[in-house]
Protein backbone atom coordinates (compact mmCIF):
# COMPACT_ATOMS: atom_id res chain seq x y z
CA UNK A 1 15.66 -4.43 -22.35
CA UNK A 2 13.87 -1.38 -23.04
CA UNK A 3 11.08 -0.28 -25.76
CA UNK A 4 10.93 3.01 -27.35
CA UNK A 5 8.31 5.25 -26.97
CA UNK A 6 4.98 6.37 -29.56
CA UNK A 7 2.56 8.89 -29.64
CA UNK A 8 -0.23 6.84 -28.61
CA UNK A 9 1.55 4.97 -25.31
CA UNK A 10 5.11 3.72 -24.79
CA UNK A 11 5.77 0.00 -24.59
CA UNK A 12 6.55 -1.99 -21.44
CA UNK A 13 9.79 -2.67 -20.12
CA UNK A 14 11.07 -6.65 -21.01
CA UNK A 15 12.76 -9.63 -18.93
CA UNK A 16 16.78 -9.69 -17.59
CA UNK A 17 18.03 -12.38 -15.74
CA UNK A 18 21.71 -12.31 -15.04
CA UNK A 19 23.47 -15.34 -12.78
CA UNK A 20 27.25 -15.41 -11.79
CA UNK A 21 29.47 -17.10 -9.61
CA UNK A 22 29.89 -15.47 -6.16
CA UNK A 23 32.70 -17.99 -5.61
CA UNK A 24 34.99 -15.86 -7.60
CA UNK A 25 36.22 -13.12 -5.30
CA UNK A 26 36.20 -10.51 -7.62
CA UNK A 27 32.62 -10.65 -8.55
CA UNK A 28 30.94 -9.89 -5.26
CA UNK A 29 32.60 -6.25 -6.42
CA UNK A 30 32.21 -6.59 -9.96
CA UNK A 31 28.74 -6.99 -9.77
CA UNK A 32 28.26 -3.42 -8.08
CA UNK A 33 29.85 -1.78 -10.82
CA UNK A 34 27.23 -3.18 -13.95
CA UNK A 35 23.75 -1.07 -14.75
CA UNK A 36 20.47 -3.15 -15.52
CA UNK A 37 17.95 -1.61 -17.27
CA UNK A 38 14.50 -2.62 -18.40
CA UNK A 39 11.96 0.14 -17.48
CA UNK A 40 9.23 0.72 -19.58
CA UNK A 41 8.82 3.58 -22.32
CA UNK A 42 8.42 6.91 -21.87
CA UNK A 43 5.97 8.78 -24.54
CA UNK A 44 7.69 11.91 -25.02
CA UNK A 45 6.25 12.53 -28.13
CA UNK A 46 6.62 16.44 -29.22
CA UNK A 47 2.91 18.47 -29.06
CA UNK A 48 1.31 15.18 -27.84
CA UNK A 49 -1.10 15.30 -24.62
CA UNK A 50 0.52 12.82 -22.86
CA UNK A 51 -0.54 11.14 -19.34
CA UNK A 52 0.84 8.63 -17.52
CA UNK A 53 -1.13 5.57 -18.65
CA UNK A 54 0.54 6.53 -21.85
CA UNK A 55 4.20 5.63 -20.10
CA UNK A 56 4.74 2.06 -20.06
CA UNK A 57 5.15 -0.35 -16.96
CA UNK A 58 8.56 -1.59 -15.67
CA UNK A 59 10.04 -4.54 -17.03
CA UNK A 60 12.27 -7.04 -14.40
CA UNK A 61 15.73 -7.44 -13.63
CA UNK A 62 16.91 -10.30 -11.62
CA UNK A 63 20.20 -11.37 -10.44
CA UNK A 64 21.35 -14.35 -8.76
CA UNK A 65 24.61 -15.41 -7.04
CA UNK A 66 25.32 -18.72 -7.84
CA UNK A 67 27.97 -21.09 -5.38
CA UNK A 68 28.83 -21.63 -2.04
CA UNK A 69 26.79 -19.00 0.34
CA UNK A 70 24.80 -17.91 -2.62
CA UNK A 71 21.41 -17.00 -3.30
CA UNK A 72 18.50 -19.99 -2.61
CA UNK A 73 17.35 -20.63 -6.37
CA UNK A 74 14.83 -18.64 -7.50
CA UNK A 75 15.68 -16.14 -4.07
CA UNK A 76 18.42 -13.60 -6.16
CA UNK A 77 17.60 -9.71 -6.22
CA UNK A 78 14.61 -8.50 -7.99
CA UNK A 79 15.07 -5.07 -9.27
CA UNK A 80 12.12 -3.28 -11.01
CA UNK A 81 13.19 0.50 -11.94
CA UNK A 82 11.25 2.59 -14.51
CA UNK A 83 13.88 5.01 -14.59
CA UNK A 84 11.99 8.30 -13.18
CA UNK A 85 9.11 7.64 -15.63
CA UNK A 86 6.00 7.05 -13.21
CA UNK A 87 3.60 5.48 -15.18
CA UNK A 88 -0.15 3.47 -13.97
CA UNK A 89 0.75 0.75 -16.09
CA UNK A 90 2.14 -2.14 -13.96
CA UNK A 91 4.61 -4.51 -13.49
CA UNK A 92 2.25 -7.64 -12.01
CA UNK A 93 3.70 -10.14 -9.89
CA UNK A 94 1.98 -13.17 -8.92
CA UNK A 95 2.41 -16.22 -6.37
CA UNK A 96 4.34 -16.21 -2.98
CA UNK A 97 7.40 -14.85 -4.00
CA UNK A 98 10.90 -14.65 -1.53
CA UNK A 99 13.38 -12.40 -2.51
CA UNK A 100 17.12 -11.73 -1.31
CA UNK A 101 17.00 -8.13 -1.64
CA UNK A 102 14.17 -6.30 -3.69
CA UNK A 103 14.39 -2.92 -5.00
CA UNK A 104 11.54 -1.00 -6.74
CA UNK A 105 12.50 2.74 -7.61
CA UNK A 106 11.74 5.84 -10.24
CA UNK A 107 8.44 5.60 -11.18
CA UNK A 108 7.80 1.44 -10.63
CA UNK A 109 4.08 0.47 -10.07
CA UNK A 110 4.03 -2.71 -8.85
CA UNK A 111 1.52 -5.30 -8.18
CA UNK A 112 1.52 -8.93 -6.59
CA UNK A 113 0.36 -11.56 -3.80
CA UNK A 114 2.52 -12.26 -1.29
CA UNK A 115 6.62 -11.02 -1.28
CA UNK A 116 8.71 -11.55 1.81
CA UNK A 117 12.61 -9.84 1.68
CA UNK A 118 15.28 -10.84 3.91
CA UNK A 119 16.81 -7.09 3.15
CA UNK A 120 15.76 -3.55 4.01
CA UNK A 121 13.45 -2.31 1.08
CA UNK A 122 13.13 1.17 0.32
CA UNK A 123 9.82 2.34 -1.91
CA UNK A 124 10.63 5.77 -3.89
CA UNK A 125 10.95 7.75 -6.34
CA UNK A 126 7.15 8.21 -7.13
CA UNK A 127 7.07 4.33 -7.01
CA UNK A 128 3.72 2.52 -5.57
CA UNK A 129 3.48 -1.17 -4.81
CA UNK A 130 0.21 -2.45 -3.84
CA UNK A 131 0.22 -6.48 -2.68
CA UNK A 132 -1.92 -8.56 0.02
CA UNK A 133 1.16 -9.28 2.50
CA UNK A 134 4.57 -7.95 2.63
CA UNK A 135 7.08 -9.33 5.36
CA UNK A 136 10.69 -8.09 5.63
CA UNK A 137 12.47 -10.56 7.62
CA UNK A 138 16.42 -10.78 9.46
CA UNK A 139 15.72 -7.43 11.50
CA UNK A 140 15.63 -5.67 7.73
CA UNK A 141 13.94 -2.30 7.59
CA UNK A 142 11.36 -0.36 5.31
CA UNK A 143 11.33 2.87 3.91
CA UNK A 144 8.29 4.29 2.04
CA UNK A 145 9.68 7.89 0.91
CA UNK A 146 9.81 10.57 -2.46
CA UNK A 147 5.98 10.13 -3.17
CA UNK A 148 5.43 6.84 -3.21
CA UNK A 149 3.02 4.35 -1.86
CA UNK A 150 2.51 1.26 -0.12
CA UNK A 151 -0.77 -0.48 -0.50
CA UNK A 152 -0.71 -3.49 1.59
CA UNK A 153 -3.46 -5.28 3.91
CA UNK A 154 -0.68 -7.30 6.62
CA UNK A 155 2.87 -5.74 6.78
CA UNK A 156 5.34 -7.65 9.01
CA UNK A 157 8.72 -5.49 9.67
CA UNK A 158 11.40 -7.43 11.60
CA UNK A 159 13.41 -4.18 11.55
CA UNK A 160 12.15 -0.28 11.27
CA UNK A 161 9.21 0.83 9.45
CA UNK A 162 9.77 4.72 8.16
CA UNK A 163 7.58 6.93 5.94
CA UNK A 164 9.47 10.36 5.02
CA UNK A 165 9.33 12.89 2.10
CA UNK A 166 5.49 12.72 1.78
CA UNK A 167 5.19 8.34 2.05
CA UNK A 168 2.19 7.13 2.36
CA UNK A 169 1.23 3.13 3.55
CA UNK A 170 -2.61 2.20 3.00
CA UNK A 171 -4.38 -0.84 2.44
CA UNK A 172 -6.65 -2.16 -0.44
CA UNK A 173 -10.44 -0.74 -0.34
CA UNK A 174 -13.04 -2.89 1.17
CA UNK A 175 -15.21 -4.37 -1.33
CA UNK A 176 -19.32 -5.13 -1.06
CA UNK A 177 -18.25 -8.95 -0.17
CA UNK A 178 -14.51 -9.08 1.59
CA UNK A 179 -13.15 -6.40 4.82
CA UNK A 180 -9.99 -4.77 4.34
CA UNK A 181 -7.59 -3.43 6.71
CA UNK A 182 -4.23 -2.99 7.50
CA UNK A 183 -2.10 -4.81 9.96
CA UNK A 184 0.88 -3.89 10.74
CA UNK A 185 3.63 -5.44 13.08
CA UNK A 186 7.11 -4.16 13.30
CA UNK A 187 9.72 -5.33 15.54
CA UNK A 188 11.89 -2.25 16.01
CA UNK A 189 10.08 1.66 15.74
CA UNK A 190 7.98 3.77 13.40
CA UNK A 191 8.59 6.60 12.57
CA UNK A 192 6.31 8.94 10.24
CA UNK A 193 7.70 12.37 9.22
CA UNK A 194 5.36 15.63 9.25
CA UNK A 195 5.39 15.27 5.24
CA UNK A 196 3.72 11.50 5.50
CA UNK A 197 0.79 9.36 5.95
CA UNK A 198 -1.18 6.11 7.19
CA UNK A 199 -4.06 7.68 4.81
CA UNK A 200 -6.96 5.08 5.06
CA UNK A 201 -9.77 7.65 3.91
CA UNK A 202 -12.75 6.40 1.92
CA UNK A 203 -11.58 2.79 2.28
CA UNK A 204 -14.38 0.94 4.36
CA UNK A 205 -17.34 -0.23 4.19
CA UNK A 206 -18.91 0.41 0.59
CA UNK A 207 -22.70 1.94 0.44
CA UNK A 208 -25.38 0.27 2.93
CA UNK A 209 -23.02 -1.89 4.13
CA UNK A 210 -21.68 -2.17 7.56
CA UNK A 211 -19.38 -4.92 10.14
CA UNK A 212 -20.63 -8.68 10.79
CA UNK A 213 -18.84 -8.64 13.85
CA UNK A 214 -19.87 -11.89 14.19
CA UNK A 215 -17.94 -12.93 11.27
CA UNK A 216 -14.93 -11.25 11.54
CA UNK A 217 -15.95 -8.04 10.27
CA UNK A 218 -17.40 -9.51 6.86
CA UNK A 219 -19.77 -6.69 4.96
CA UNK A 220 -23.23 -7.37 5.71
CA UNK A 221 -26.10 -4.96 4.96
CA UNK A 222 -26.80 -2.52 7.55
CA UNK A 223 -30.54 -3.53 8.48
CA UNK A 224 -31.95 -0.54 7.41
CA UNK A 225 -33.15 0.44 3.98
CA UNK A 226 -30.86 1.97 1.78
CA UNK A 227 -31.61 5.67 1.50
CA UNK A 228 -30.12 8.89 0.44
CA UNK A 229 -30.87 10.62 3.73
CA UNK A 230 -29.21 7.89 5.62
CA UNK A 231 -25.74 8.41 6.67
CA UNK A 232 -23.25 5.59 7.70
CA UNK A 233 -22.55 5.01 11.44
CA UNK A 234 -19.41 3.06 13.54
CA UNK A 235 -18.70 4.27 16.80
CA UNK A 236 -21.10 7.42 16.82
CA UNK A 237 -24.47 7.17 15.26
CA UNK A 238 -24.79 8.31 11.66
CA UNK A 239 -27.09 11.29 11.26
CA UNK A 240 -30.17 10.86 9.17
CA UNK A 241 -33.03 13.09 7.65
CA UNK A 242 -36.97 12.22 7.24
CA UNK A 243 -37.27 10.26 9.97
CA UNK A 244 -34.86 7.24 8.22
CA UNK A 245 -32.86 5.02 10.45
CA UNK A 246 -29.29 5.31 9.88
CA UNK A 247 -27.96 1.79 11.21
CA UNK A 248 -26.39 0.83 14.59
CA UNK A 249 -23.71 1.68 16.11
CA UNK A 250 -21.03 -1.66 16.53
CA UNK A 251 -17.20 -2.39 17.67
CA UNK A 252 -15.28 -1.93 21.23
CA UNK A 253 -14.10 1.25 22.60
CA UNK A 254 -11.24 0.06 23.90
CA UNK A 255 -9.94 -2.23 21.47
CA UNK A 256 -11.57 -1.74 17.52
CA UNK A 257 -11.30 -3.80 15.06
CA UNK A 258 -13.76 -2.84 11.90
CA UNK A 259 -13.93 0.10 9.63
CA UNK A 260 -16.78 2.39 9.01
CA UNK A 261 -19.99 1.77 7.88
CA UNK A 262 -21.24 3.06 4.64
CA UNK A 263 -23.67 6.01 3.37
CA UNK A 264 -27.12 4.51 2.56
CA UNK A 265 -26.88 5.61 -1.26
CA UNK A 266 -24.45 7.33 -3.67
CA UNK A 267 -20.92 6.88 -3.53
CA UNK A 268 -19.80 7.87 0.42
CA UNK A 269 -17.67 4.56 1.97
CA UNK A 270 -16.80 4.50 5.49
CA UNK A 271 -13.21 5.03 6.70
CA UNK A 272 -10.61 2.13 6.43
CA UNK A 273 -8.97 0.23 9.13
CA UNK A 274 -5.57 -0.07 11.16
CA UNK A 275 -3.97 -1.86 13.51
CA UNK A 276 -0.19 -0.66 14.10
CA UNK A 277 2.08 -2.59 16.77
CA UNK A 278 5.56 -1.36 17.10
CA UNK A 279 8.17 -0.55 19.81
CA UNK A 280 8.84 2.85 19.26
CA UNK A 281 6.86 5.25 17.78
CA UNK A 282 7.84 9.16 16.72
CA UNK A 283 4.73 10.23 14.54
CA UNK A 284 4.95 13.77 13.22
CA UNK A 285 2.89 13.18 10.15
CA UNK A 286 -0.93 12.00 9.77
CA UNK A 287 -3.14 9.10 10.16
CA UNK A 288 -6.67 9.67 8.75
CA UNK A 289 -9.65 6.94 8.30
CA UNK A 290 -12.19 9.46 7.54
CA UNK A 291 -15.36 8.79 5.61
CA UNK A 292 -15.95 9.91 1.84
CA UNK A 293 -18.40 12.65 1.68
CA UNK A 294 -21.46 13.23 -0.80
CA UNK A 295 -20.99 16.75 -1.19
CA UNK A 296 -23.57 19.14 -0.56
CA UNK A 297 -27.57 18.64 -0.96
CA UNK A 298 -26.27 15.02 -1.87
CA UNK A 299 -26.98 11.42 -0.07
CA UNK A 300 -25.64 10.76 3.42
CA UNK A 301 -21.32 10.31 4.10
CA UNK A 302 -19.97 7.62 5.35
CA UNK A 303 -18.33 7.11 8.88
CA UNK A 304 -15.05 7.29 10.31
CA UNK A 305 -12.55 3.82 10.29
CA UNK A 306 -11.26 2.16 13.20
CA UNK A 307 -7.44 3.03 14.41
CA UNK A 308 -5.94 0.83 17.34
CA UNK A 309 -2.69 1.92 18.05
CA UNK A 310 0.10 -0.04 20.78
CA UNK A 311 3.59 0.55 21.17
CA UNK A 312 6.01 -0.28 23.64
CA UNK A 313 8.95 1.73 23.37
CA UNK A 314 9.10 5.47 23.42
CA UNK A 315 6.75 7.78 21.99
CA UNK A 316 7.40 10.88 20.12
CA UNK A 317 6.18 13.83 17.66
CA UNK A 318 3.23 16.35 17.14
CA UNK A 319 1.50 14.44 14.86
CA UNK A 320 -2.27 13.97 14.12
C-alpha cells in the first residue's frame, strides 16, 4: 500500500490490516516469512531540489492473531516502516493505544498520545517518535539507536532502557502556559553509549517566564519586566545589564524539579527538565539541559534545566 512519488512531494503511505488464525500451527511460522509494506513515497525526481518534507509519511501495517492465546482485539502488532526514506511528514496516532509488539523503523516519524507495548521496542533507522507517555510493560526493553529520536514527557520501562549509535530521548518543549519534562522510570538499567544523548537543550521555560513552584512548576511570569538585558535565572542568578533585575533564583538543591527560566526578550528558553530512576546505570554519552543563547550583542540567554538523577544498581562510564 504504497504511493509513487512526484516532483513536488511524494504521497503518504496507506492502511494494511492482516488477521489470521494462530490456532493453525503452521502460521505462527508462516507469518514470519510474509513482507508488509506501506511506507510513504519517496520524491526521487531527477534534477529536482528535493527535502524531506517532500518524502511522504508512513502508512500502517497491523497484524493480529486471531484464536486461542491470541492477540486482545484491537492489541495485534503495529508496524510503521518508511522503508529508509526519513521524511517530516508523519504518521499521527491518536487515543490510548496498547499494542502487542510495535515496531517503527527506516525513516518513520511518528506522532501520538499515549502507547503502552507489552514487547521490547526498538526506535531506528533515522526514525523519531514523539508522544506524551510511552510505557513498555512484561520486563520488555527499549532501544533508541541509528539516529533516531524519542520525544516523550513520562517513559515507563519495565525492562532496559538503551540509547546507542547516536540515540537521542528528549521531551516536548515547554510552552508559555503548560511545563514540560521528562520522567523516566525503568525497572532494569540504562545504558547510554558515548555516541548518544538525554539532549534537553533550549526546552524550558519560554521568554520572561519562569517556575510556579507553587503550582507544580506551571509558567508564570518572572516578576520582573521583560527586557533585553535581562537574562533568565534557576539555580544561579541570571546576569543582567543597566541595572535590570534578572528574576529570582527558585527550586531545591538537593532534589530539583523545574527547568530553567527564560531570557527577558528575544528568543533564549531555559534548559528542559529530567528526572531518570533506574537500577543500573553505565552512561558514556551526554546529558545536556543547557539554555538557548541570543548570540552576541543580542538580548539575555536563558538558564540551565534541572537534572535529578537516582539509581540503585551499579554505576558505570565517562560520560558527561
Amino acid at each position: 500500500a504504497k504511493p509513487t512519488w512526484t516532483v513536488n512531494g511524494a504521497g503518504g503511505g496507506g492502511r494494511v490490516a492482516f488477521y489470521y488464525d494462530g490456532t493453525v500451527g503452521s502460521n505462527s511460522t508462516a507469518i514470519s516469512s510474509l513482507v508488509f509494506e506501506a511506507g510513504g513515497g519517496a520524491n526521487t525526481a531527477t534534477g529536482a531540489t528535493v527535502s524531506g518534507s517532500d518524502h511522504g509519511g508512513a502508512g500502517t501495517v497491523y497484524i493480529e492473531r486471531d484464536g486461542a492465546g491470541g492477540d486482545t482485539d484491537g492489541q495485534g502488532t503495529l508496524i510503521i516502516d518508511n522503508l529508509s526514506t526519513k521524511a517530516t511528514a508523519t504518521t499521527p496516532l491518536t487515543g490510548t493505544l496498547t499494542f502487542a509488539t510495535f515496531t517503527p523503523k527506516r525513516g518513520a516519524t511518528i506522532t501520538a498520545d499515549i502507547v503502552t507495548v507489552n514487547s521490547s521496542v526498538t526506535l531506528d533507522a533515522n526514525s523519531k517518535l514523539t508522544l506524551n507517555s510511552f510505557t513498555l510493560g512484561s520486563s520488555a526493553n527499549l532501544t533508541v539507536n541509528s539516529t533516531s529520536t524519542l520525544i516523550v514527557d513520562t517513559l515507563t520501562v519495565a525492562g532496559n532502557l538503551s540509547l546507542t549509535t547516536t540515540g537521542v530521548l528528549k521531551h516536548n518543549a515547554t510552552t508559555a502556559s503548560a511545563f514540560k519534562k521528562l520522567t523516566v522510570a525503568v525497572t532494569g538499567s540504562t545504558t547510554i553509549d558515548a555516541t548518544s544523548s538525554i539532549s534537553l537543550d533550549s526546552l524550558g521555560y519560554t521568554i520572561n517566564k519562569t517556575a510556579d513552584t507553587a503550582a507544580a512548576g506551571a509558567p508564570t511570569a518572572t516578576g520582573a519586566a521583560s527586557s533585553s538585558y535581562k537574562a533568565g535565572s534557576h539555580g544561579g542568578t541570571g546576569g543582567s545589564d543597566n541595572g535590570v533585575n534578572p528574576g529570582v533564583t527558585y527550586d531545591s538543591l538537593t532534589a530539583p524539579l523545574y527547568a530553567g527560566g527564560g531570557a527577558g526578550s528575544g528568543s533564549a528558553v531555559g534548559g528542559g527538565y529530567l528526572r531518570l530512576t533506574t537500577a543500573g546505570f553505565a552512561h558514556s554519552g551526554t546529558i545536556s539541559a543547557n539554555g538557548a543563547a541570543n548570540g552576541d550583542n543580542g538580548p539575555g540567554s536563558g538558564a540551565g534545566g534541572g537534572i535529578w538523577i537516582t539509581t540503585t544498581g551499579a554505576l558505570s562510564g565517562s560520560g558527561t
